[in-house]
N, C-alpha and C. Protein backbone atom coordinates (compact mmCIF):
# COMPACT_ATOMS: atom_id res chain seq x y z
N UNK A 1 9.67 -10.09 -11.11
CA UNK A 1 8.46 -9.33 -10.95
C UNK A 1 8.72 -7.89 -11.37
N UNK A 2 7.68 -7.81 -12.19
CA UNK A 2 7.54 -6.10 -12.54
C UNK A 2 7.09 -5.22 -12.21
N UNK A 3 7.38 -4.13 -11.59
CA UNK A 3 6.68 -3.01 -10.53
C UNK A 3 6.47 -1.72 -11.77
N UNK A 4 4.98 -1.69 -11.67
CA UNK A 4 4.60 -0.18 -12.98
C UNK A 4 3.54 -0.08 -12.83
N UNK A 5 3.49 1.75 -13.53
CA UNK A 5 1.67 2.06 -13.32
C UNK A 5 1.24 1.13 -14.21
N UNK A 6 -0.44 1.33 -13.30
CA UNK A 6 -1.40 0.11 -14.39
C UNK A 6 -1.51 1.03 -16.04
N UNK A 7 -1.88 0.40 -16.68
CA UNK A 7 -2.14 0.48 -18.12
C UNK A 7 -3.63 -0.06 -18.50
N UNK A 8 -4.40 0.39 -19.56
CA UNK A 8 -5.47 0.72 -19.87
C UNK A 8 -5.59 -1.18 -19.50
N UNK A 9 -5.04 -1.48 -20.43
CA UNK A 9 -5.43 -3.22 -20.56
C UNK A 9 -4.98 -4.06 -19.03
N UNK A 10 -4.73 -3.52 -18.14
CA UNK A 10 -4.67 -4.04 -16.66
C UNK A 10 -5.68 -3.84 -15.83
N UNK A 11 -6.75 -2.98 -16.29
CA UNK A 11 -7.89 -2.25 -15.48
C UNK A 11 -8.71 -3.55 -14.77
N UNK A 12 -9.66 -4.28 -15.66
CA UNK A 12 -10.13 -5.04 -15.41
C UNK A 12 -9.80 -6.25 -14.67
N UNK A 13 -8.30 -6.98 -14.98
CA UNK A 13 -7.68 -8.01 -14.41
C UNK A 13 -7.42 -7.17 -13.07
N UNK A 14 -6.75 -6.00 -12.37
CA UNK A 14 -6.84 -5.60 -11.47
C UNK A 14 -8.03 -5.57 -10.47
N UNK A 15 -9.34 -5.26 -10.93
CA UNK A 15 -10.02 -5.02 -10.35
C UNK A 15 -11.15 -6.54 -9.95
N UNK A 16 -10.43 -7.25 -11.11
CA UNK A 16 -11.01 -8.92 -10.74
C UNK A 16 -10.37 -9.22 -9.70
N UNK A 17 -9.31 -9.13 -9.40
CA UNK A 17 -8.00 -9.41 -8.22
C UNK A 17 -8.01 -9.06 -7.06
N UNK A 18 -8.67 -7.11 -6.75
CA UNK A 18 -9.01 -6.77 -5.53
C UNK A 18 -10.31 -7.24 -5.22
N UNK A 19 -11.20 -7.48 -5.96
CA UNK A 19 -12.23 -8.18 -5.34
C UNK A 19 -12.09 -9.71 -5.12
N UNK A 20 -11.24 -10.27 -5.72
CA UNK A 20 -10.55 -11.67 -4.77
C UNK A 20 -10.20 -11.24 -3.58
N UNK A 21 -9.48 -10.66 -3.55
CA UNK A 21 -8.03 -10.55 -2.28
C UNK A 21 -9.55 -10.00 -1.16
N UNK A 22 -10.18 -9.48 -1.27
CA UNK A 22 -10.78 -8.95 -0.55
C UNK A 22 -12.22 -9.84 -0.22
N UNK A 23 -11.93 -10.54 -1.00
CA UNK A 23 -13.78 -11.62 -0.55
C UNK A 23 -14.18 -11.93 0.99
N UNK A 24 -12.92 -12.23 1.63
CA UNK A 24 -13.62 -12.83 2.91
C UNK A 24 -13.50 -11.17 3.63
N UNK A 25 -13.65 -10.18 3.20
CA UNK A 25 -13.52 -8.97 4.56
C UNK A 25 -14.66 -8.17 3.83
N UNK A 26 -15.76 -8.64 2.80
CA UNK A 26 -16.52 -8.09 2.32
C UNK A 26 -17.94 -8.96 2.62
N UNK A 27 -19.46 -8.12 2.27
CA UNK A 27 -20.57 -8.96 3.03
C UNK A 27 -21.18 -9.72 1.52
N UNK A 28 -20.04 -10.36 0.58
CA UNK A 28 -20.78 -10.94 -0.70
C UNK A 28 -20.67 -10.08 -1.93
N UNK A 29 -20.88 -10.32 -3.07
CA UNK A 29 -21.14 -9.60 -3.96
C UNK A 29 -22.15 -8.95 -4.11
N UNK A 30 -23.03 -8.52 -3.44
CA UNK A 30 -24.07 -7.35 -2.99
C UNK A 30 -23.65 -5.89 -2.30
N UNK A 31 -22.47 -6.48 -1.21
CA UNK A 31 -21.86 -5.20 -0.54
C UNK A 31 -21.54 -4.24 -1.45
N UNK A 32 -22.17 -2.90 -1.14
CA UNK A 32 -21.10 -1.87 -1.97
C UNK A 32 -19.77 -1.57 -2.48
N UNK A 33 -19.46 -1.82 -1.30
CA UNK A 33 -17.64 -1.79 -1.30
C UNK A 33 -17.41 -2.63 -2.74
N UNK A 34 -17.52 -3.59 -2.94
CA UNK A 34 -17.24 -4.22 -4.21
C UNK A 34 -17.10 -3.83 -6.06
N UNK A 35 -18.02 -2.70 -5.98
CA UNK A 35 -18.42 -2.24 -7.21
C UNK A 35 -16.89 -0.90 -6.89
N UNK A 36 -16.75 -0.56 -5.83
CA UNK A 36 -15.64 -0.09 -5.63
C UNK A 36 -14.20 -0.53 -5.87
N UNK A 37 -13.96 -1.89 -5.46
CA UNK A 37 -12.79 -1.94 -5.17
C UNK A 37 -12.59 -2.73 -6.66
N UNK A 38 -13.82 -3.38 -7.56
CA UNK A 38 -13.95 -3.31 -8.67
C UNK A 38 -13.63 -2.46 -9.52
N UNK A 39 -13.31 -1.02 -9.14
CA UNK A 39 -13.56 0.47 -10.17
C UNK A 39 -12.25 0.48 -10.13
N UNK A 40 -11.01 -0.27 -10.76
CA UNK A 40 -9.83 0.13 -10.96
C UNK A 40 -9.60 1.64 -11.93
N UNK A 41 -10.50 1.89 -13.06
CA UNK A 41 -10.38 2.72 -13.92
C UNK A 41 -10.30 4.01 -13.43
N UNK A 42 -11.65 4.28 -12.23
CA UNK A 42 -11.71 5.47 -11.57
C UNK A 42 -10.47 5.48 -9.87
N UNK A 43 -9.68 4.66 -9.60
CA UNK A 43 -8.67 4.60 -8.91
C UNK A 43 -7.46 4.82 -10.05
N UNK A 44 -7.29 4.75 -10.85
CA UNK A 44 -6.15 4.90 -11.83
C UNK A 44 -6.32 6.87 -12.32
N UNK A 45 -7.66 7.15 -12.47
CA UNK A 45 -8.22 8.15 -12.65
C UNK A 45 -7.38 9.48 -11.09
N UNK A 46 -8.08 8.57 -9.95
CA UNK A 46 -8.13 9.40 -8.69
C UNK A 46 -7.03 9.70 -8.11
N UNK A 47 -5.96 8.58 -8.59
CA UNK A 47 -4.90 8.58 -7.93
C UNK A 47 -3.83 7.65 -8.45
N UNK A 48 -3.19 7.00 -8.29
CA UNK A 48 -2.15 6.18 -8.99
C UNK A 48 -2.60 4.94 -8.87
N UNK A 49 -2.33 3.63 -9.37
CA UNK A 49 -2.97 2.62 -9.72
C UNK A 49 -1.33 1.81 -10.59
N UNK A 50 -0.58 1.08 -9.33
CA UNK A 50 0.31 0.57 -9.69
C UNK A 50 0.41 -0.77 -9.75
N UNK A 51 1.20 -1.49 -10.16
CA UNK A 51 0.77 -3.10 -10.38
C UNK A 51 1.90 -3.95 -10.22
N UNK A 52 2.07 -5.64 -9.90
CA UNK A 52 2.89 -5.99 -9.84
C UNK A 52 2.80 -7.01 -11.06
N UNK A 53 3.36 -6.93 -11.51
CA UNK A 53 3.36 -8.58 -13.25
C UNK A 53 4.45 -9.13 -12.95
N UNK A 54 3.98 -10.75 -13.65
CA UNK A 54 4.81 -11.45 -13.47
C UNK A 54 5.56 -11.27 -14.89
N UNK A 55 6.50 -12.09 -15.10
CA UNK A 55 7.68 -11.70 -16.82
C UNK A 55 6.71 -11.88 -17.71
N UNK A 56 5.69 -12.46 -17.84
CA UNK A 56 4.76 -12.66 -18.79
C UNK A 56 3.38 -11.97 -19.10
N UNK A 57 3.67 -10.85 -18.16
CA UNK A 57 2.78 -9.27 -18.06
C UNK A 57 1.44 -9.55 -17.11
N UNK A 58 1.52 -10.95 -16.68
CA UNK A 58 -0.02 -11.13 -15.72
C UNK A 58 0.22 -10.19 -14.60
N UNK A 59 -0.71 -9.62 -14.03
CA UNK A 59 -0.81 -8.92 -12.51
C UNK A 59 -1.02 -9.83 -11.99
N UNK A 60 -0.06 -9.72 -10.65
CA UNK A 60 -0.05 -10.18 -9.31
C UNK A 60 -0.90 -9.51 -8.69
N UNK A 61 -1.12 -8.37 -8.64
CA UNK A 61 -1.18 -7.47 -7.54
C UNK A 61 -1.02 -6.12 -7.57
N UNK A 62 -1.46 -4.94 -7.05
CA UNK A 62 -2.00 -3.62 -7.31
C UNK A 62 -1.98 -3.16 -5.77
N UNK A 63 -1.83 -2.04 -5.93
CA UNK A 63 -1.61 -0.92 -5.07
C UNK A 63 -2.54 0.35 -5.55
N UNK A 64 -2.97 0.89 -4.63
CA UNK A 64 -3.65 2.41 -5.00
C UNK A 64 -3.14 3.42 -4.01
N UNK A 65 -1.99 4.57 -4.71
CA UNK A 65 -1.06 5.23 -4.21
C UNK A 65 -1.97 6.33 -4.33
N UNK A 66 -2.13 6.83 -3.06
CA UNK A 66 -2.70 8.35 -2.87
C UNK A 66 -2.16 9.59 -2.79
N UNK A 67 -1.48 10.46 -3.98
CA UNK A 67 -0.95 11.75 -3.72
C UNK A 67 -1.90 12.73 -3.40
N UNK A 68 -1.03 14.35 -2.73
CA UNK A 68 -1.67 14.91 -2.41
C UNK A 68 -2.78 15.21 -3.36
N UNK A 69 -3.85 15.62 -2.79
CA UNK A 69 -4.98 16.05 -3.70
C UNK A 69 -6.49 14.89 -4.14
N UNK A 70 -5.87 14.10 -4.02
CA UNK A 70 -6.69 12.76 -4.42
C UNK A 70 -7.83 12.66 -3.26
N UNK A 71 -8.73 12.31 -3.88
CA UNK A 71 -10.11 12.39 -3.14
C UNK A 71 -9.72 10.44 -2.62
N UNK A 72 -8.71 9.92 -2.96
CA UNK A 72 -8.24 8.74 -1.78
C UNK A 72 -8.18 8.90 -0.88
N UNK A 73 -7.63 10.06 -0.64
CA UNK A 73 -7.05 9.94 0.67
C UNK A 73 -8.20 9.91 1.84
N UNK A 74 -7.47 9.33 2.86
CA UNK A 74 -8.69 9.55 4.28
C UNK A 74 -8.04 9.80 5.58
N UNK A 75 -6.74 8.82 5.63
CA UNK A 75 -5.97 9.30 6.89
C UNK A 75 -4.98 10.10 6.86
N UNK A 76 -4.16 10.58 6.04
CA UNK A 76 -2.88 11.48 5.55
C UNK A 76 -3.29 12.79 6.16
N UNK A 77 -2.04 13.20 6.83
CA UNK A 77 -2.08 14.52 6.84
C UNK A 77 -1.01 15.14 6.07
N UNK A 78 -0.87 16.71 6.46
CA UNK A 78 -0.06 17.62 5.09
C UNK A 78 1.84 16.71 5.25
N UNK A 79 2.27 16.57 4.22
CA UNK A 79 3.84 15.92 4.24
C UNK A 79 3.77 14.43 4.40
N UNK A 80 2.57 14.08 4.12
CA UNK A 80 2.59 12.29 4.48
C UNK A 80 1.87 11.98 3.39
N UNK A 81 2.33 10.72 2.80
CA UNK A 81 1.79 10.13 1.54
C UNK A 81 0.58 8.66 2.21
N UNK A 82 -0.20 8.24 1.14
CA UNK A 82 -1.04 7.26 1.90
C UNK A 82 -1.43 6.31 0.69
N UNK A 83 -1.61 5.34 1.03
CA UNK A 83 -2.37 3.85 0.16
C UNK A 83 -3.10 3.35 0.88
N UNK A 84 -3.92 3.05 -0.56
CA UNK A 84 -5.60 1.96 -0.05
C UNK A 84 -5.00 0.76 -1.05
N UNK A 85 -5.53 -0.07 -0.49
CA UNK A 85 -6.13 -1.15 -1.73
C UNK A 85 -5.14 -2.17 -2.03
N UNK A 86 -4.29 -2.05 -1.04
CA UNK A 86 -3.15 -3.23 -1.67
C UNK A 86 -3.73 -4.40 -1.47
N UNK A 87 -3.95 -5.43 -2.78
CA UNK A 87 -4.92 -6.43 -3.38
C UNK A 87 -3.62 -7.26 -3.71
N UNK A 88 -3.50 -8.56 -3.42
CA UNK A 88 -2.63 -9.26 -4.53
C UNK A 88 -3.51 -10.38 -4.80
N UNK A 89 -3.37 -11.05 -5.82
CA UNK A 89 -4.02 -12.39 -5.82
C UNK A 89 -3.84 -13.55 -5.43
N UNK A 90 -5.15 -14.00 -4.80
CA UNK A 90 -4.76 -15.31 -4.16
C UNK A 90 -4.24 -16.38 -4.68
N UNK A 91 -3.75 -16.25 -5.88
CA UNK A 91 -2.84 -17.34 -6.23
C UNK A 91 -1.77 -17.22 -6.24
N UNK A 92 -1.59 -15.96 -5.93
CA UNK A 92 0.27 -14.99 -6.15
C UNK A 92 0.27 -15.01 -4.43
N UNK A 93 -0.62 -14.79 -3.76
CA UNK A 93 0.00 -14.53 -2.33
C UNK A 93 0.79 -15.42 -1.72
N UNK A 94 1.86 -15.38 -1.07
CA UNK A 94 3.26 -16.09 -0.15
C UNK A 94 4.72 -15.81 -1.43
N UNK A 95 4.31 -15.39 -2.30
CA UNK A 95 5.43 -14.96 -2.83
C UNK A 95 5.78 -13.50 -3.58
N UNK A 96 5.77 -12.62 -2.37
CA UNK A 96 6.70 -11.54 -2.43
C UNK A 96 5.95 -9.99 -2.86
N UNK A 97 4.43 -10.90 -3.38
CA UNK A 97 4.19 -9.77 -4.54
C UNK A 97 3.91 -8.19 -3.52
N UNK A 98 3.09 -8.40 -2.04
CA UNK A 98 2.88 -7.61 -1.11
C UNK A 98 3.65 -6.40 -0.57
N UNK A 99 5.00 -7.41 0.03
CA UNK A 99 5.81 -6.84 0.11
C UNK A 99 7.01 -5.91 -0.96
N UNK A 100 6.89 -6.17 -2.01
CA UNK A 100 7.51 -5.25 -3.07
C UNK A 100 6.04 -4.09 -3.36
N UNK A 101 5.53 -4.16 -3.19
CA UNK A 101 3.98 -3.21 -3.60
C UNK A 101 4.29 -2.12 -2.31
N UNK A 102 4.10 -2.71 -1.26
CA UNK A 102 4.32 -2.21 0.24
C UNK A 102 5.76 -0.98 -0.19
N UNK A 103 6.91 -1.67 -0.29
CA UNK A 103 8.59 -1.08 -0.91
C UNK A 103 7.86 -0.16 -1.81
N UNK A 104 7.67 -0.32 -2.78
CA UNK A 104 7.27 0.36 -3.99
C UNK A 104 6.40 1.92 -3.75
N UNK A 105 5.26 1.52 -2.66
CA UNK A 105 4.28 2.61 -1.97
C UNK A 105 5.97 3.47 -1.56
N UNK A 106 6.39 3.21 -0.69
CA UNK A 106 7.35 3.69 0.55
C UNK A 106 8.69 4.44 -0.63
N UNK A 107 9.35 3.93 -1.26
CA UNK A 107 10.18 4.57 -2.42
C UNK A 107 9.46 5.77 -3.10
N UNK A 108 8.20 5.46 -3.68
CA UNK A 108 7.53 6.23 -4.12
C UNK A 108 7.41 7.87 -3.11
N UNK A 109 6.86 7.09 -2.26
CA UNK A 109 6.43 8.75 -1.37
C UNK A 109 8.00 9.52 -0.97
N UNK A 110 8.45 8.36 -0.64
CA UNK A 110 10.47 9.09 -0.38
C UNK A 110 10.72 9.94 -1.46
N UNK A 111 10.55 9.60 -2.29
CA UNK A 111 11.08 10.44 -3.64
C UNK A 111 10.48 11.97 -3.87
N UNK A 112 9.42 11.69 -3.43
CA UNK A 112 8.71 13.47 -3.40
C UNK A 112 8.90 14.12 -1.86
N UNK A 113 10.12 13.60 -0.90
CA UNK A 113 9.91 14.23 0.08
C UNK A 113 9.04 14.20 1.25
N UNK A 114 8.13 12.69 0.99
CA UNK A 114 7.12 12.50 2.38
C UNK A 114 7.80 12.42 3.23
N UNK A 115 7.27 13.03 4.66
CA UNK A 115 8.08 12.55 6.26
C UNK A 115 7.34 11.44 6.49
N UNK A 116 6.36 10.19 5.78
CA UNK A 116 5.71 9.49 6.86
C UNK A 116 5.03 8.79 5.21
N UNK A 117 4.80 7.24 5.87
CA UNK A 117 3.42 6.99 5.23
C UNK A 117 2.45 6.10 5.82
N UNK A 118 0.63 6.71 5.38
CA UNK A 118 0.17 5.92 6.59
C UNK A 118 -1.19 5.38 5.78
N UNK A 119 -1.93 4.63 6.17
CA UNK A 119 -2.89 4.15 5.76
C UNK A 119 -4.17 3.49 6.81
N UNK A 120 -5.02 2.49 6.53
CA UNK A 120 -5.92 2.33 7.52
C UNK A 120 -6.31 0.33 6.46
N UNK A 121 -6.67 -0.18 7.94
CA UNK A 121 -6.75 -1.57 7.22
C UNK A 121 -8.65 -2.26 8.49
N UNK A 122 -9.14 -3.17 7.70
CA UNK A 122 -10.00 -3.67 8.33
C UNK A 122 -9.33 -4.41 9.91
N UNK A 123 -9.70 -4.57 11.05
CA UNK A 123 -9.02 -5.19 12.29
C UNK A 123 -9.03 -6.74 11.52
N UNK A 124 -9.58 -7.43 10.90
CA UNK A 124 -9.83 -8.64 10.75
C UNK A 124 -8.94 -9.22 9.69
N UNK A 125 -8.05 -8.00 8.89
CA UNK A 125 -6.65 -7.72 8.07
C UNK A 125 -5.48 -8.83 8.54
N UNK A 126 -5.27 -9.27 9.68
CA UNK A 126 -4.19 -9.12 10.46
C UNK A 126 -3.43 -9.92 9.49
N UNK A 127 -2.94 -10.37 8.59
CA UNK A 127 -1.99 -10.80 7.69
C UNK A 127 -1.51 -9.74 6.74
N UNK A 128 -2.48 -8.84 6.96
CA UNK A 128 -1.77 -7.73 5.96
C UNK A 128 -0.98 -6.74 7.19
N UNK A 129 -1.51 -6.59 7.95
CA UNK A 129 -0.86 -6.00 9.38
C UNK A 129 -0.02 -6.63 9.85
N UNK A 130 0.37 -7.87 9.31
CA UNK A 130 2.09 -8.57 9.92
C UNK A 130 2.98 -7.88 8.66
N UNK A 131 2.31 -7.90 7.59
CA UNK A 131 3.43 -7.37 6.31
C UNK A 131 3.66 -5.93 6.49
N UNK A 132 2.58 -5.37 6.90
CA UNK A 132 3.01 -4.00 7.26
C UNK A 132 3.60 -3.59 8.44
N UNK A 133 3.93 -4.32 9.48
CA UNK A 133 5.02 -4.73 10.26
C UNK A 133 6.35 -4.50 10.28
N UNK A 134 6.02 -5.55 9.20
CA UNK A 134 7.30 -5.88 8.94
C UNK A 134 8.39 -4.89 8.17
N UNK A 135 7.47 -3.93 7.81
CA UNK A 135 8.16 -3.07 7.14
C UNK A 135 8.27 -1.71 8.16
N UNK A 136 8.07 -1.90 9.22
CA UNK A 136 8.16 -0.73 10.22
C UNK A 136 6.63 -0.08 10.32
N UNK A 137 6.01 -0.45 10.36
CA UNK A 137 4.39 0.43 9.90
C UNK A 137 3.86 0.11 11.63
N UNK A 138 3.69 1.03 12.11
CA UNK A 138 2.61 0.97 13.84
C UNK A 138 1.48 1.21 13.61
N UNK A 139 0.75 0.91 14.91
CA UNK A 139 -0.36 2.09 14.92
C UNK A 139 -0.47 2.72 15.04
N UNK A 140 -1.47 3.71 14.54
CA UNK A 140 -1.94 5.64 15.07
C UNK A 140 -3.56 4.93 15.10
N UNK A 141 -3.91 4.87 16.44
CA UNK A 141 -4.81 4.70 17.25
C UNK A 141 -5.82 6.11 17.34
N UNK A 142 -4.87 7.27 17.25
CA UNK A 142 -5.73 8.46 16.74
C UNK A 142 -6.58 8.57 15.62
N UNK A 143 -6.05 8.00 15.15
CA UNK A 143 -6.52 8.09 13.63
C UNK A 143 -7.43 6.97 13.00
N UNK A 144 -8.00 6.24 14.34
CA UNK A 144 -8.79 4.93 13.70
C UNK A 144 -10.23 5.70 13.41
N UNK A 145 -10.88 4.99 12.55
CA UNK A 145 -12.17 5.83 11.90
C UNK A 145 -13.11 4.86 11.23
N UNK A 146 -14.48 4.75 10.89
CA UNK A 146 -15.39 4.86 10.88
C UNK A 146 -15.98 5.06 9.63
N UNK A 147 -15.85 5.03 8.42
CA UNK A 147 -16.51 5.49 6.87
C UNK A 147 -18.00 5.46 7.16
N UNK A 148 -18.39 4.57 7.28
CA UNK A 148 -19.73 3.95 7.19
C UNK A 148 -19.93 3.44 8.54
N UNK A 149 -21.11 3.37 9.31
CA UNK A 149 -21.75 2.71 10.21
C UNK A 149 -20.96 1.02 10.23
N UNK A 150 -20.91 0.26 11.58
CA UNK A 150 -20.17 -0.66 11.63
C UNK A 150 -19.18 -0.84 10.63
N UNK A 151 -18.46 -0.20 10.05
CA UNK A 151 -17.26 -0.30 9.38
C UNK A 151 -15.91 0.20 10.26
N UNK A 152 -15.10 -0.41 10.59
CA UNK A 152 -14.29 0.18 11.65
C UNK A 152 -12.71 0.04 11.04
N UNK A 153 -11.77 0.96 10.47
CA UNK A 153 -10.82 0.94 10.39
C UNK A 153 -9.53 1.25 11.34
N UNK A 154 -8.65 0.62 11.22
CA UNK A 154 -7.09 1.19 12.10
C UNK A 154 -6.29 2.00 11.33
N UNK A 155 -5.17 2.43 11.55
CA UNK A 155 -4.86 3.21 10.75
C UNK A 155 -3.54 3.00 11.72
N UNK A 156 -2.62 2.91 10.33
CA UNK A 156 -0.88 2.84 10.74
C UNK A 156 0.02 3.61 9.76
N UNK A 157 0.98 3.77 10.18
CA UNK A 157 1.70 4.54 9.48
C UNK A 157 3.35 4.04 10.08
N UNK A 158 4.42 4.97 9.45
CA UNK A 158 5.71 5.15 9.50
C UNK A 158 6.17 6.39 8.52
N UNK A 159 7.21 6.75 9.21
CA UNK A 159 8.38 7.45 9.31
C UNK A 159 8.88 6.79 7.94
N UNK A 160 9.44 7.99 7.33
CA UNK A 160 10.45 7.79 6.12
C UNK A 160 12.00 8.40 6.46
């Protein structure tokens, strides 16, 4: 598996992928959120937009790495790095692609000096909240929030 930013010709297959990975925590292809998590171009734009391929250049799976400055961000505070959007596809999921995306976020922010990295997941996530577990990630219960009316996020983080 290949860990790299997305590239012009990954936009679309990415953004077919997070709106897989994400079907059952969305209200249909009507919900807003969709045309969002669809917009790989303007996440590659906003903030980093990294990918996992298999040897034969298909994406597994994508990450949206939030450095400082990025209108991504929502839970980060100053010295802490943050990701949305880790999507893999449901035909790639149980092999690995998550957890190297997850590594990949966490190397990444180490390298510029983050003390922490944290993010926020739907409660109804909880398979993505065992992988982020597993990698040392808690909750910050402070930091759970609200975007939109009945939209309710958690928000976890770790120590680098």
């Amino acid at each position: 598996m290949l860990l790299r930013r997305a590239v012009p010709g990954d936009l679309e297959q990415v953004g077919r992928i997070t709106v897989a990975a994400y079907a059952g925590f969305v209200l249909g292809e009507d919900d807003p959120y969709v045309a969002r998590l669809r917009d790989a171009a303007r996440r590659d734009r906003e903030a980093e937009l990294w990918v996992a391929a298999d040897d034969d250049g298909t994406v597994l799976g994508s990450v949206t790495v939030c450095p400082p400055g990025s209108p991504w961000r929502e839970v980060s505070r100053e010295g802490e790095g943050e990701f949305r959007m880790l999507a893999v596809d449901p035909a790639a999921q149980g092999r690995g692609v998550g957890i190297a995306l997850v590594d990949l976020v966490l190397e990444r922010f180490r390298a510029d000096g983050a003390r922490a990295v944290v993010m926020s997941s739907l409660p109804e996530m909880t398979g993505a909240h065992r992988l982020y577990g597993r990698r040392g990630f808690t909750r910050l219960p402070d930091r759970d929030f609200s975007p939109v009316p009945d939209v309710h996020l958690l928000a976890f983080g770790r120590d680098l």
